[in-house]
Protein backbone atom coordinates (compact mmCIF):
# COMPACT_ATOMS: atom_id res chain seq x y z
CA UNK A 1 -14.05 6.16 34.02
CA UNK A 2 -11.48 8.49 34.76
CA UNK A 3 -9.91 11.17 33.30
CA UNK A 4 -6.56 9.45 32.28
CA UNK A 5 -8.28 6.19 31.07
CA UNK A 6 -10.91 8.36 28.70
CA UNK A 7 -7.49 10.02 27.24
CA UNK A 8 -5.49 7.16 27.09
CA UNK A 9 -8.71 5.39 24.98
CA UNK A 10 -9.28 8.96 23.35
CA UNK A 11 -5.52 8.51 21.86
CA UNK A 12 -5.66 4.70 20.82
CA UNK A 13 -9.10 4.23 18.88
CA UNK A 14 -9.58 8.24 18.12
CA UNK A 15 -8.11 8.22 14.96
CA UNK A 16 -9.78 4.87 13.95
CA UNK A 17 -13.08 6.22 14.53
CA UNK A 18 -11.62 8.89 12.91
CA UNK A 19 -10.73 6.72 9.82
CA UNK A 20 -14.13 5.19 9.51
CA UNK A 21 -16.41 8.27 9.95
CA UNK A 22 -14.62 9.71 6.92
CA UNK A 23 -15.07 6.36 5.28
CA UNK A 24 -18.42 5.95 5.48
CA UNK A 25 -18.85 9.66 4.60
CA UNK A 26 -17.00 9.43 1.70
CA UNK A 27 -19.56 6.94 0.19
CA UNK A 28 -22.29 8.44 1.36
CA UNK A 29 -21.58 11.65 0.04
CA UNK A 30 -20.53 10.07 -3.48
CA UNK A 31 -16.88 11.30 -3.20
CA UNK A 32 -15.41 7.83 -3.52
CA UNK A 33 -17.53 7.39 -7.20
CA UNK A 34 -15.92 10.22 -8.30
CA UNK A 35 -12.68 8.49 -8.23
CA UNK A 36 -13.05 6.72 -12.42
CA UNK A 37 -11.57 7.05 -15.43
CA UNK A 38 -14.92 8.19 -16.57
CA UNK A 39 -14.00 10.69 -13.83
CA UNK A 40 -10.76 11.48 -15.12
CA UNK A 41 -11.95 11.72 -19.35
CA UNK A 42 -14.48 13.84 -18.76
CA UNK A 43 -12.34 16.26 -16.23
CA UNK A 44 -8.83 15.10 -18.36
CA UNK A 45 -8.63 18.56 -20.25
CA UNK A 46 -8.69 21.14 -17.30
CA UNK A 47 -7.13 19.13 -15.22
CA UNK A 48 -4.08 18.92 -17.16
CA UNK A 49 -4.37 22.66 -18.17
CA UNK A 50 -4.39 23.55 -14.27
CA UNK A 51 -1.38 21.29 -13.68
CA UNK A 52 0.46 22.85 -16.74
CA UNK A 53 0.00 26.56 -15.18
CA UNK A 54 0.14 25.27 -11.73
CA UNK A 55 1.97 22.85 -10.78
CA UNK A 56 3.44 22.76 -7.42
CA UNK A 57 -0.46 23.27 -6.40
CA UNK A 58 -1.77 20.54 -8.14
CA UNK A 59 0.74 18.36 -7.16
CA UNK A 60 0.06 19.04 -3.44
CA UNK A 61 -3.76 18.86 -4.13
CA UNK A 62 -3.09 15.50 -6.29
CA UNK A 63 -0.76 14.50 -3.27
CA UNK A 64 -3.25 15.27 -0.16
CA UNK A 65 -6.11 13.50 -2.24
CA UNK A 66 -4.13 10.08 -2.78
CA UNK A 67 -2.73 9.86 0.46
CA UNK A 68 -6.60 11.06 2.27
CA UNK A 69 -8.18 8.07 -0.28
CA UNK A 70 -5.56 5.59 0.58
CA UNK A 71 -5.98 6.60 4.72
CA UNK A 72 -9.10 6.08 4.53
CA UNK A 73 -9.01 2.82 2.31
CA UNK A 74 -11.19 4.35 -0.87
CA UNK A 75 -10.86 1.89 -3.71
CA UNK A 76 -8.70 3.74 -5.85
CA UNK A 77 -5.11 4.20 -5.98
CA UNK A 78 -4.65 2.36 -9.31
CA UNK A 79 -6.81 4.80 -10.52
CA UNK A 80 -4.83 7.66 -8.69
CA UNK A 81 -1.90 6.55 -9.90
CA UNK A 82 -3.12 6.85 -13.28
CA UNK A 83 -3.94 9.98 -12.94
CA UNK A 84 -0.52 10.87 -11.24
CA UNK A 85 1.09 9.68 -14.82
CA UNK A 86 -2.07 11.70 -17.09
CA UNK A 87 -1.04 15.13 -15.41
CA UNK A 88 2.85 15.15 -14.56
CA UNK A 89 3.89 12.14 -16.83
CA UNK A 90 5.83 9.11 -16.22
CA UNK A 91 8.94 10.40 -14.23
CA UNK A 92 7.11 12.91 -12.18
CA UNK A 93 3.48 11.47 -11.84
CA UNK A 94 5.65 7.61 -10.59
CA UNK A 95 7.28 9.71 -8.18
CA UNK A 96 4.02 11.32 -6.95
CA UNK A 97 2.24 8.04 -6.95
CA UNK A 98 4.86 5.77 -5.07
CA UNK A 99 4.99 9.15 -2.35
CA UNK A 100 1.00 9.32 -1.95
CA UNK A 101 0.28 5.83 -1.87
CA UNK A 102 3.20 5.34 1.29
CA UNK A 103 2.18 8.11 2.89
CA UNK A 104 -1.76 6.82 3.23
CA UNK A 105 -0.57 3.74 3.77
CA UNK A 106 1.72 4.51 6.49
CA UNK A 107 -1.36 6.23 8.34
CA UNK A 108 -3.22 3.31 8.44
CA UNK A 109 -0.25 1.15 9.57
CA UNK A 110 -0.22 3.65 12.57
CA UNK A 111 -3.72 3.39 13.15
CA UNK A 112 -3.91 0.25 13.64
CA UNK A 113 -0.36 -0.53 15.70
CA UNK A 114 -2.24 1.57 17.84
CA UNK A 115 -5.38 0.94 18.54
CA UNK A 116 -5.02 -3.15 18.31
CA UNK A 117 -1.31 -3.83 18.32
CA UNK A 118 -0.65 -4.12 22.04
CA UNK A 119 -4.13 -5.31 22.85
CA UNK A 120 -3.62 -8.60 20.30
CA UNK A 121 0.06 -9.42 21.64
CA UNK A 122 -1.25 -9.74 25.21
CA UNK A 123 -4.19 -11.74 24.59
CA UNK A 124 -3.46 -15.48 26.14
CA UNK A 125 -1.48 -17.70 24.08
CA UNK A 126 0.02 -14.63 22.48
CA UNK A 127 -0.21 -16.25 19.15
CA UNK A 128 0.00 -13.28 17.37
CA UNK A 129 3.70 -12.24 19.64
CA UNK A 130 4.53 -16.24 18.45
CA UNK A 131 4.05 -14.85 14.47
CA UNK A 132 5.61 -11.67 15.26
CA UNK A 133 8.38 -12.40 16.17
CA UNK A 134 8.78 -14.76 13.24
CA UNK A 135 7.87 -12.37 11.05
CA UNK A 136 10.17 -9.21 11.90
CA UNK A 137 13.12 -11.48 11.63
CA UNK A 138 13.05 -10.89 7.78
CA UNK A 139 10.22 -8.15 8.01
CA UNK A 140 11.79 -5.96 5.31
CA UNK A 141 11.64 -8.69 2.38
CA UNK A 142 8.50 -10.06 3.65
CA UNK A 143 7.05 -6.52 3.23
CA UNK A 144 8.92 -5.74 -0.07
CA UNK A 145 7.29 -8.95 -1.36
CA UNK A 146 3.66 -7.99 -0.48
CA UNK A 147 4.38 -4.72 -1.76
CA UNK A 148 5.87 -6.00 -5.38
CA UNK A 149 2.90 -8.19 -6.07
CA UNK A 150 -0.25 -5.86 -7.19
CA UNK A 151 -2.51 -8.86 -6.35
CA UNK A 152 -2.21 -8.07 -2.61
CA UNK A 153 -3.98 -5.18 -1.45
CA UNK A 154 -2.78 -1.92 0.12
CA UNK A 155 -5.53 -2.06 3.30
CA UNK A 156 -4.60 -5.71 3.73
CA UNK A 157 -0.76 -5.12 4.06
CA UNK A 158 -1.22 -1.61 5.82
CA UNK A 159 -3.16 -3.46 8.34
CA UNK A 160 -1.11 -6.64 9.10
CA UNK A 161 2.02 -4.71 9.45
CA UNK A 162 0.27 -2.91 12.12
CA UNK A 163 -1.08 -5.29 14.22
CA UNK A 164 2.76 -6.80 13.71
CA UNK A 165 4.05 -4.05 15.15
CA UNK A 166 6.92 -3.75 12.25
CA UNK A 167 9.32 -0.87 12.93
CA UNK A 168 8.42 2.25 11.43
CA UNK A 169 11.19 2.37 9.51
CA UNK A 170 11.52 -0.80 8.09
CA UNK A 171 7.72 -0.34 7.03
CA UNK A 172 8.30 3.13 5.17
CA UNK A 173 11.10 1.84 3.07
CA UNK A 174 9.95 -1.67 2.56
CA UNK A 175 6.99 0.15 1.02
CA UNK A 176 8.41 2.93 -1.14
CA UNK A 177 10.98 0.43 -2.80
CA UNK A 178 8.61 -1.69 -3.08
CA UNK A 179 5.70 0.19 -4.45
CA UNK A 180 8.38 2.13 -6.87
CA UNK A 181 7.93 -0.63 -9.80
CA UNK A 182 4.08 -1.08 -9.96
CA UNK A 183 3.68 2.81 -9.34
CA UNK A 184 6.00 3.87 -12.45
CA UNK A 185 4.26 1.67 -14.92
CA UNK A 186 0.72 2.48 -13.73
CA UNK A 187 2.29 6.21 -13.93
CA UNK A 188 3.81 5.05 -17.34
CA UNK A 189 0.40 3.93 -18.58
CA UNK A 190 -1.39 7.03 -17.66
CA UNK A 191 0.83 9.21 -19.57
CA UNK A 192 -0.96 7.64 -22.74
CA UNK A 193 -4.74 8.32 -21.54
CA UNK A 194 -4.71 11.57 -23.39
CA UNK A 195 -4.71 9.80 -26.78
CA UNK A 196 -6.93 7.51 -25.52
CA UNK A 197 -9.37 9.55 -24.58
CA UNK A 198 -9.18 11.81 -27.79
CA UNK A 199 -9.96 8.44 -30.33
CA UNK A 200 -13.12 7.76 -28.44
CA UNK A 201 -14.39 4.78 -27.49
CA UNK A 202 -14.66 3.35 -24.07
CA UNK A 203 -11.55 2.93 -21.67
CA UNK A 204 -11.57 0.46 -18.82
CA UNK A 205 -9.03 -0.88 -16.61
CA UNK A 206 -9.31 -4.30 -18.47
CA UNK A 207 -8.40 -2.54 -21.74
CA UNK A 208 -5.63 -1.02 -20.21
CA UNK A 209 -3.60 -3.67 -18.26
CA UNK A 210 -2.26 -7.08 -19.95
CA UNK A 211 -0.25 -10.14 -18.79
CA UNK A 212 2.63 -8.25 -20.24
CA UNK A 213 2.30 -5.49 -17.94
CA UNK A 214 1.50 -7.56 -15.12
CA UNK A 215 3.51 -10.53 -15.16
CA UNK A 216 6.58 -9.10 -14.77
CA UNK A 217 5.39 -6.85 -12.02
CA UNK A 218 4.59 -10.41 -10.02
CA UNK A 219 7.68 -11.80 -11.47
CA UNK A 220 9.78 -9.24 -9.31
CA UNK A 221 7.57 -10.35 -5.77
CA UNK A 222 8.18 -13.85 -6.34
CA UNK A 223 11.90 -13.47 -7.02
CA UNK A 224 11.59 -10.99 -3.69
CA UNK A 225 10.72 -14.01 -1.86
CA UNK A 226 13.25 -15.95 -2.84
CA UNK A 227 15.69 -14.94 -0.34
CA UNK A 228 13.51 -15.13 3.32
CA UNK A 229 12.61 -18.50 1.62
CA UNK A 230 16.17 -19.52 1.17
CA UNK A 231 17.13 -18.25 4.46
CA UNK A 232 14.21 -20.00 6.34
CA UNK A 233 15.07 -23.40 4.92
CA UNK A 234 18.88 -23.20 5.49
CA UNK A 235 17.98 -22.05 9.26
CA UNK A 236 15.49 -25.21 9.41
CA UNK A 237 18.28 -27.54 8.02
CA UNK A 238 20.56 -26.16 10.76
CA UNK A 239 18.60 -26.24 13.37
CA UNK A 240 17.49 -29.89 12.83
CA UNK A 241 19.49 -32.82 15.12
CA UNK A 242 22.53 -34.03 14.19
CA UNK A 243 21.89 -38.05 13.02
CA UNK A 244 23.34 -40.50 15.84
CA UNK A 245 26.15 -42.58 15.35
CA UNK A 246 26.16 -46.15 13.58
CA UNK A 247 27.87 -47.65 17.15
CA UNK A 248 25.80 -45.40 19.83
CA UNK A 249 23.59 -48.07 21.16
């Protein structure tokens, strides 16, 4: 192998490998369990007392840990986003939420646009170049849809827009408007674990979430995909053949 080809495969899959070592290392070193509201209650008090006296640290410290858990796809941003809300409140902690949880997942996006990306569109057939192209004709909504609806995960989405190839752009924004509504009511939520935590009692996610909190948060996706879904069926209705004349023979 030469010298240019090791580089040019040291640049493609480098971070990946990159991305899994410190994935597997994460749960082998019992990192990722420390990510819990169990976690978070029993650390709640200096945590918030470091963030009061410090705060531009802790928010870079809260800020490097989201976006490092959400690179390397850590189950955990709801919780992290909780936490955003517990130490800066609802305004601040949505803000840091929606900005760690884009930044992770644009680093992933990256990773794989460039380790698999080119590789997939030249394969024969080119299927996926065939649903690419589709797709980045209303890329933005599509990806502000995915991004509105909690039920889709942030790995799954990170990843197909890689392989994709969606423009960088269109990716970032998609996913900070579109992570902005889900992040400021998990933010809004966390704001209250302090008096949750002080009555006792367990706390789980399930206690915390209800269909009122998340039905309108799906409510907003679905109405997100009304218009690709309006434009796709008035493009199909133009595009199909005119009927023939009652004379034409």
């Amino acid at each position: 192998m030469t010298r240019d080809r090791a580089l040019m495969l040291l640049r493609r899959f480098g971070p990946l490998v990159v991305i899994v070592i410190l994935f597997v290392a994460a749960f082998a070193s019992g990192v990722a369990d420390h990510i819990s509201l169990e976690e978070l209650r029993a650390r709640g008090a200096g945590l918030q007392a470091f963030a009061h006296e410090k705060p531009l640290l802790c928010a870079a410290i809260y800020l490097a840990i989201y976006i490092a858990s959400v690179a390397v796809s850590l189950p955990g941003a709801l919780i992290l986003s909780l936490t955003g809300g517990f130490l800066f409140g609802p305004i601040g902690g949505g803000f840091a939420a929606v900005t760690g949880a884009t930044g992770g997942s644009t680093i992933i996006y990256l990773v794989f646009r460039t380790a698999f990306g080119d590789m997939l569109r030249r394969r024969p057939g080119a299927f996926l170049a065939r649903v690419e192209e589709g797709f980045r004709h209303d890329a933005f909504n599509y990806l502000l849809t995915l991004r509105l609806i909690p039920a889709f995960p942030l790995l799954i989405v990170n990843v197909a827009a890689g392989l994709m190839n969606i423009p960088a752009r269109t990716f970032v924004l998609a996913s900070v408007l579109g992570m902005i509504p889900s992040s400021f009511v998990y933010a809004g939520i966390g704001a209250g674990l302090g008096h949750l935590f002080a009555r006792g009692g367990p706390v789980t996610l399930e206690t915390l979430f209800s269909p009122r909190i998340y039905l309108p948060i799906v409510g907003m996706g679905v109405l997100a995909f009304l218009p690709p879904l309006w434009r796709h069926w008035r493009n199909r209705r133009g595009a199909a053949p005119l009927p023939k004349p009652l004379d034409e023979k």
